[in-house]
Protein backbone atom coordinates (compact mmCIF):
# COMPACT_ATOMS: atom_id res chain seq x y z
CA UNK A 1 160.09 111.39 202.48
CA UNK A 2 156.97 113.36 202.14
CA UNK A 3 154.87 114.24 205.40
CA UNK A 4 151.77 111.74 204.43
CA UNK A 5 154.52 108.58 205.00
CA UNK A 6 155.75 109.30 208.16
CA UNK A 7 153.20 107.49 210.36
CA UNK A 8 153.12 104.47 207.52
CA UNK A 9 157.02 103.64 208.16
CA UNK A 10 157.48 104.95 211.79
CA UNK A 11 153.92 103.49 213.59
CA UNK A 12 155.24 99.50 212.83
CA UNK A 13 158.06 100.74 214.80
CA UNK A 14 157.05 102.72 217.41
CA UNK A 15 154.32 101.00 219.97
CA UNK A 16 152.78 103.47 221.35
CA UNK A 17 153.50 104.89 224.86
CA UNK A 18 154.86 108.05 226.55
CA UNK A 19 158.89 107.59 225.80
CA UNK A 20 157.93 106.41 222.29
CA UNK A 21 155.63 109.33 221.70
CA UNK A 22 158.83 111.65 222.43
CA UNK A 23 161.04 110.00 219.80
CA UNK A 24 158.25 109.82 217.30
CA UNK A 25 157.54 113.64 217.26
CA UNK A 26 161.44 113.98 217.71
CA UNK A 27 161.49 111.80 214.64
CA UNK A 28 158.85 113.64 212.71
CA UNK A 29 160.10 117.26 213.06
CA UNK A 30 163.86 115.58 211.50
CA UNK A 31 161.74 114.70 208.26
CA UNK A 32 159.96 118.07 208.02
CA UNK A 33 163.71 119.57 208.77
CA UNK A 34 165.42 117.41 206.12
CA UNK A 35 162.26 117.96 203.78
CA UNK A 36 163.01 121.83 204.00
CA UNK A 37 166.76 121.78 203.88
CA UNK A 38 167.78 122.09 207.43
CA UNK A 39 170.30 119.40 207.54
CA UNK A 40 171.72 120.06 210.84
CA UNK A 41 168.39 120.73 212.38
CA UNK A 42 167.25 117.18 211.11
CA UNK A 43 170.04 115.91 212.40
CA UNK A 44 169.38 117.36 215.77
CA UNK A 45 166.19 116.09 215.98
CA UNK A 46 166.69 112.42 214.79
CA UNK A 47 169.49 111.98 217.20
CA UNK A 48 167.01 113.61 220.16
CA UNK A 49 164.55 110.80 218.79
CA UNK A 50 166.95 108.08 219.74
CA UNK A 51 167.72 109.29 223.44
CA UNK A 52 164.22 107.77 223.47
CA UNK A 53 163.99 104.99 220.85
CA UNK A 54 167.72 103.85 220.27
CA UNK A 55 166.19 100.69 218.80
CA UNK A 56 164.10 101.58 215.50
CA UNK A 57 165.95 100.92 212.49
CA UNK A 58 164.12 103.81 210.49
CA UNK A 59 165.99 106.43 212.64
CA UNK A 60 168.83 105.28 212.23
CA UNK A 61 168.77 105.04 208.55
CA UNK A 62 167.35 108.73 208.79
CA UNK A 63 170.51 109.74 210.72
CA UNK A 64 172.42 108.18 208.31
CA UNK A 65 170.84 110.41 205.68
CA UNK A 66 171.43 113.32 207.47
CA UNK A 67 175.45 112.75 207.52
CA UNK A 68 175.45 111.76 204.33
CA UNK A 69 173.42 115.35 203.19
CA UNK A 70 176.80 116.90 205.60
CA UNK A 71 179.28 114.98 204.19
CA UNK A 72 179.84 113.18 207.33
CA UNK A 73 180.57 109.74 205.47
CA UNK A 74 182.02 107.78 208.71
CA UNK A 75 179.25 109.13 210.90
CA UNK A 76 176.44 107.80 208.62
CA UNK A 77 178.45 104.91 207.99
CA UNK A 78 178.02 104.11 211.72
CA UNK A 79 174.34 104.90 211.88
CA UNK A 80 174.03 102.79 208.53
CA UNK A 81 175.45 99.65 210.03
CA UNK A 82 173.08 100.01 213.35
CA UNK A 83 170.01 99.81 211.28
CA UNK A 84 171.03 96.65 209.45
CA UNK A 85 171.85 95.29 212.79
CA UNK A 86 168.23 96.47 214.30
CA UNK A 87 166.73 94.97 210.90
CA UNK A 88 168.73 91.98 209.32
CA UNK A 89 166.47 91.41 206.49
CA UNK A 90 166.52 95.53 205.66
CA UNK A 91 167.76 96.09 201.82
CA UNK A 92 167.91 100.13 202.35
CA UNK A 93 170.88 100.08 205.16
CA UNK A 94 172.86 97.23 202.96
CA UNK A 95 172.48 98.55 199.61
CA UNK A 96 173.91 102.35 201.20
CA UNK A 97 176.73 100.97 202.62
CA UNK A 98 177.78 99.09 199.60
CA UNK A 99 176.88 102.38 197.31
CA UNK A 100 179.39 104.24 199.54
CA UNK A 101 181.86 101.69 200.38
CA UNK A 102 182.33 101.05 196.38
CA UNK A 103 182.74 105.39 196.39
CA UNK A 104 185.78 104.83 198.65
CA UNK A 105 187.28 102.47 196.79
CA UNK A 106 186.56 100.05 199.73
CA UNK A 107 185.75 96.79 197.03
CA UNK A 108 185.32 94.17 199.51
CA UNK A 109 183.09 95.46 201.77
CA UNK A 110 181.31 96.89 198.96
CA UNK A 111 180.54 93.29 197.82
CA UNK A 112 179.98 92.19 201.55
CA UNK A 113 177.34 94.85 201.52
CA UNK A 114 175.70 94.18 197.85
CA UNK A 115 175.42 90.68 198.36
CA UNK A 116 173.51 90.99 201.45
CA UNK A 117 171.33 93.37 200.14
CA UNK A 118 170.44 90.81 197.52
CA UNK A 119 170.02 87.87 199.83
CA UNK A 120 167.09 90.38 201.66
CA UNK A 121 166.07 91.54 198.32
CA UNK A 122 165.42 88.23 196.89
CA UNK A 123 162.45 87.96 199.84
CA UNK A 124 160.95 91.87 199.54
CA UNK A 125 162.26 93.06 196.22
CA UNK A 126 163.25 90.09 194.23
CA UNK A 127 163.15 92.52 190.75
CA UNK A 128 165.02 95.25 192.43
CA UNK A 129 167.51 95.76 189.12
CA UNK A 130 169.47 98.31 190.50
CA UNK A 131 171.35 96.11 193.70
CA UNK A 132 171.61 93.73 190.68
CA UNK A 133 173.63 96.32 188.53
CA UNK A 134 175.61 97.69 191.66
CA UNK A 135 177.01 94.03 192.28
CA UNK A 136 177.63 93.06 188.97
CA UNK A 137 179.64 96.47 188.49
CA UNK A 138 181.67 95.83 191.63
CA UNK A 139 182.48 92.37 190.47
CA UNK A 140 183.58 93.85 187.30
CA UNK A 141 185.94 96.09 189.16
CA UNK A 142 187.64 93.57 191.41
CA UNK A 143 187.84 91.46 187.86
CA UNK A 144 185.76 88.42 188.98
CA UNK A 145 184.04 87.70 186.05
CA UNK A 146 182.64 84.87 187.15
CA UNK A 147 180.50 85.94 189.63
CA UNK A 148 179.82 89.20 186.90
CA UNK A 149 178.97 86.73 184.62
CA UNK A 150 176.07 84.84 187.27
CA UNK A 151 174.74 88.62 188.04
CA UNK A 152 174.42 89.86 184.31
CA UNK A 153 173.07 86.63 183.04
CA UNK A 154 170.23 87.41 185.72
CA UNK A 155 169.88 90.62 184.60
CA UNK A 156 169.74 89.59 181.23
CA UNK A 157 166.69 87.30 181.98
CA UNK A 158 164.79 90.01 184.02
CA UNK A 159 165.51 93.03 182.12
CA UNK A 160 166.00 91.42 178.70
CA UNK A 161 165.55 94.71 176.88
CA UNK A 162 167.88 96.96 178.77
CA UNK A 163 171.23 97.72 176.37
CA UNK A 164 173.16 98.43 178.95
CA UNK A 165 173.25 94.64 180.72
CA UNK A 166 173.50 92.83 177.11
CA UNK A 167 176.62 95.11 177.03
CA UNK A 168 178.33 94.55 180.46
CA UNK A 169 177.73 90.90 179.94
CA UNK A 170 179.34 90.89 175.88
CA UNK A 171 182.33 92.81 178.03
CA UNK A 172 182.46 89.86 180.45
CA UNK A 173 182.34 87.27 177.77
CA UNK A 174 185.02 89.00 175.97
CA UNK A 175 187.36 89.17 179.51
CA UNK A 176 186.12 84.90 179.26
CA UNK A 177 187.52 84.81 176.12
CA UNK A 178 184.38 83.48 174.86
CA UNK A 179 183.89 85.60 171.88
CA UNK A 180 181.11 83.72 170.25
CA UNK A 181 178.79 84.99 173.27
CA UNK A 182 180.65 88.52 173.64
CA UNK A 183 179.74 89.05 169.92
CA UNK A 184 176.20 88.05 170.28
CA UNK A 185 175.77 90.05 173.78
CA UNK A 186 176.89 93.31 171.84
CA UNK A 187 174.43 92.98 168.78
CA UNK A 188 171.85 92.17 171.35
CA UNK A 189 173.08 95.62 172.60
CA UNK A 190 172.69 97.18 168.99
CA UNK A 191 169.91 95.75 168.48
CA UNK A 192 168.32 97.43 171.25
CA UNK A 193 170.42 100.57 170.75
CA UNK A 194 171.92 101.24 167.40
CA UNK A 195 173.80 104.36 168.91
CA UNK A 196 175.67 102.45 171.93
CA UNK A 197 178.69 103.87 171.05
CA UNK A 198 180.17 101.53 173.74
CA UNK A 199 178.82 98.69 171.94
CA UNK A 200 179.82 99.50 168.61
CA UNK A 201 183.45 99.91 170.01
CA UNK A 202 183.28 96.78 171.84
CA UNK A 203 182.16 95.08 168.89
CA UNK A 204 184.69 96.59 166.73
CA UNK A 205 187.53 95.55 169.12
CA UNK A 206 186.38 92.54 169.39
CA UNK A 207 186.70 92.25 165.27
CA UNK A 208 190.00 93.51 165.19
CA UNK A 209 191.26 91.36 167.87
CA UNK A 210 190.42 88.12 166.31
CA UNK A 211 191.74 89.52 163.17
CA UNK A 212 187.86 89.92 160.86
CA UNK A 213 185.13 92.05 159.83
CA UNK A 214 187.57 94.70 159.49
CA UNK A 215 185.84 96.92 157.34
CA UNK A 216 182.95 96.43 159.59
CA UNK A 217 184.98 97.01 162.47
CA UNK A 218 186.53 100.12 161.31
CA UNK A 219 182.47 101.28 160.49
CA UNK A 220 181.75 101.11 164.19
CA UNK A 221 184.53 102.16 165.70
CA UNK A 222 184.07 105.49 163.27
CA UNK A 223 180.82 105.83 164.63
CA UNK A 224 181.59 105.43 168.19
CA UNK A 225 184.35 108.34 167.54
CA UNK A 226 181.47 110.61 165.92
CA UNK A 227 179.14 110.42 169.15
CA UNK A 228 182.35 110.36 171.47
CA UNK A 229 185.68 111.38 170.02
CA UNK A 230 187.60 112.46 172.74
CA UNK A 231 187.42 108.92 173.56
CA UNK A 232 191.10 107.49 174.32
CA UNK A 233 189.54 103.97 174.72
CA UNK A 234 188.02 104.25 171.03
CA UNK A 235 190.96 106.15 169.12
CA UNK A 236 192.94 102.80 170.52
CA UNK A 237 190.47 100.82 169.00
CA UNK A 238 190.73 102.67 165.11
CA UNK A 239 194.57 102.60 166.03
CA UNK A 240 194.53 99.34 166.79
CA UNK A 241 192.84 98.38 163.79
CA UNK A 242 194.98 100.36 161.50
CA UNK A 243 197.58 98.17 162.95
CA UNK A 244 196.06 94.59 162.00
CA UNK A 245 195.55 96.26 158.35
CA UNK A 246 199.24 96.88 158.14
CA UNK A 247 198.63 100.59 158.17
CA UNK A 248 201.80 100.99 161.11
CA UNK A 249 201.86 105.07 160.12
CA UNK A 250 198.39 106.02 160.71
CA UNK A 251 198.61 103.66 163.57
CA UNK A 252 201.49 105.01 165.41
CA UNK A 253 199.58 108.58 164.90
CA UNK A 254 196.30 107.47 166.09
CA UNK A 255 197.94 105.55 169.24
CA UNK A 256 200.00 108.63 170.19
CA UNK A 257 196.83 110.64 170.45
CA UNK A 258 195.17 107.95 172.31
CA UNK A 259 197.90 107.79 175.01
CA UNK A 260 197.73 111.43 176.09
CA UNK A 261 194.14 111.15 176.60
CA UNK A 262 193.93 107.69 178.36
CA UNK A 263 196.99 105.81 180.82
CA UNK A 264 196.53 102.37 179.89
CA UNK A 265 198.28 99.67 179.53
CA UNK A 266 196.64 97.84 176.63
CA UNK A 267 197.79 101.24 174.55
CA UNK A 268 200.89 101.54 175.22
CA UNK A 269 201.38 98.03 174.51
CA UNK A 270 199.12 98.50 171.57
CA UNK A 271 202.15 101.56 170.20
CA UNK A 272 205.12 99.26 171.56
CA UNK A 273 203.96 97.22 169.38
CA UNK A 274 203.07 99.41 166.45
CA UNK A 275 206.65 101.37 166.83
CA UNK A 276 208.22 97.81 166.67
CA UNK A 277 206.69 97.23 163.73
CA UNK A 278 207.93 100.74 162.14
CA UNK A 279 211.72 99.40 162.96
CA UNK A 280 211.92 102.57 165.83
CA UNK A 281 212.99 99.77 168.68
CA UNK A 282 213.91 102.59 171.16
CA UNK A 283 210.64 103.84 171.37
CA UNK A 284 208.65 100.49 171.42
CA UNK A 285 210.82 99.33 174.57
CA UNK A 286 209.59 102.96 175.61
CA UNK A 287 206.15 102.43 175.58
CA UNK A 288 206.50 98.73 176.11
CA UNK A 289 207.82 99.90 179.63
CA UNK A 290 205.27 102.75 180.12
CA UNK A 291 202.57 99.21 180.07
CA UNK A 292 204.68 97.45 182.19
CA UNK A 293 204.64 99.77 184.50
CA UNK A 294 200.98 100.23 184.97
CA UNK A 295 200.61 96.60 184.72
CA UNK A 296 203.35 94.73 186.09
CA UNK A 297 201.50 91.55 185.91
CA UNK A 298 202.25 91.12 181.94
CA UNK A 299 204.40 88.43 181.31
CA UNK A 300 204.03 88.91 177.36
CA UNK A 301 205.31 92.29 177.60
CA UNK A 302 208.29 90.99 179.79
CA UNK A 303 209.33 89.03 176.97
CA UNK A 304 209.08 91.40 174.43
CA UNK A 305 211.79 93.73 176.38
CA UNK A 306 214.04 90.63 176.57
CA UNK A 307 213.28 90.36 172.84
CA UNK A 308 212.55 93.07 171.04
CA UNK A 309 212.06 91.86 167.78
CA UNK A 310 209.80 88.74 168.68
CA UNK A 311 207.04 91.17 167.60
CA UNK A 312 208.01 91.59 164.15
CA UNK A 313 209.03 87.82 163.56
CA UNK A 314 205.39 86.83 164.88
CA UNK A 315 203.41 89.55 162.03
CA UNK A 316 205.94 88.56 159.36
């Protein structure tokens, strides 16, 4: 924060008398401190400034800046939640605390936080795209595609010529099932983008998946591997593909490769699958366990270990 808008966000919160005065030049020299690097001298000073004035908000939020420079995540997680609670309809405090919940892995509270940062945002900052992205992101994580679905669609309509949310919101059509829209989300993407080598794999996936546009698929997932081809995600794709084209070789090879650079479960399903189809049973129950495993949840691949060879009856 530069020096000039100091006294425009600390006078609303400081009227003016003798104890105030104390936490407001307290208050100041933290900013100049944190503007020249001293972390722990900013520090100091901010937490002198609330011996004074444990009440503003803005200190607070400046203490919590402070840990967070020091890597003191629990301390400025504390000092975060205070200024919300001084300032309810803050978006700063909220929108921090579900930014650093979402780094621990904390997904709940990360949504807890996001979604009141949009409730306050939708008064002060109603186009503020970012909290928008943030929640639709977490929602994607904790698979509620749903509420992913609500956020990106409102993205979509404010930001309709951003790639990036016509391709989150193809991906949650495609988790829908609802191709039709998935498809038209990722040429919106294109469209926008012809490079998004994310969208030209997602596209491409979503060709091979319901079985056409093959060549067309195989043309963008080639792409995507030419811009990123240490991609495990994409080599599934191609592997995948040479799979639904009935070429099990080049698939097994390509599916190999993409399971030593990417632990999913979707691939080794993908080479359970392939290696079924090759007649090498032993190592499609392999793999077939290796998804299991990271996925226990997979009732399809259950039965295929129960019966092996319901794979190759299905393609034949």
């Amino acid at each position: 924060m530069c020096f000039a808008l100091v006294f425009y966000f600390a006078a609303p919160a400081f009227p003016f008398d003798k104890k105030v005065s104390s936490a407001l030049s307290h208050y100041i020299m933290g900013v100049i401190h944190e503007d020249l690097g001293n972390v722990e001298g900013a520090i100091k000073e901010y937490k002198d400034a609330l011996k004074s004035e444990d009440k503003a908000s803005i200190i607070h939020l400046s203490l919590a800046s402070g840990y967070l420079k020091s890597n003191s995540l629990d301390k400025a997680i504390g000092e975060l939640k205070s200024a919300a609670l001084l300032d309810p309809e803050a978006v700063e405090p909220r929108a921090i605390l579900a930014l650093l919940y979402s780094s621990m892995g904390k997904a709940d509270l990360a949504t807890a936080e996001y979604e009141a940062a949009l409730k306050n945002a939708s008064k002060l900052q109603p186009k503020n795209t970012d909290l928008y992205k943030g929640l639709g992101a977490i929602y994607l994580q904790q698979k509620k595609f749903q509420e992913a679905e609500k956020v990106y669609g409102l993205l979509a309509s404010l930001t309709p010529d951003d790639p990036q949310v016509h391709l989150y919101l193809g991906s949650v059509y495609a988790e829908l099932n609802n191709s039709a829209l998935a498809e038209k989300e990722f040429m919106a993407a294109l469209k926008l983008k012809p490079d998004c080598h994310e969208a030209l794999n997602s596209l491409g996936y979503l060709y091979v998946e319901a079985d056409k546009n093959l060549d067309q698929a195989e043309s963008m997932i080639r792409k995507a591997l030419s811009i990123d081809p240490d991609n495990g995600a994409y080599i599934d794709s191609l592997g995948w593909l040479y799979f639904k084209k009935g070429r099990i070789q080049e698939a097994i090879k390509e599916l190999e490769k993409a399971s030593l650079l990417f632990k999913d479960p979707v691939i080794f399903s993908h080479l359970g699958d392939a290696y079924s189809k090759s007649g090498d049973m032993e190592k499609a129950r392999l793999n077939w366990g290796k998804s299991l495993e990271l996925d226990s949840s997979q009732d399809k691949i259950r039965e295929k270990l129960k019966d092996p060879h319901a794979i190759q009856r299905k393609s034949n």
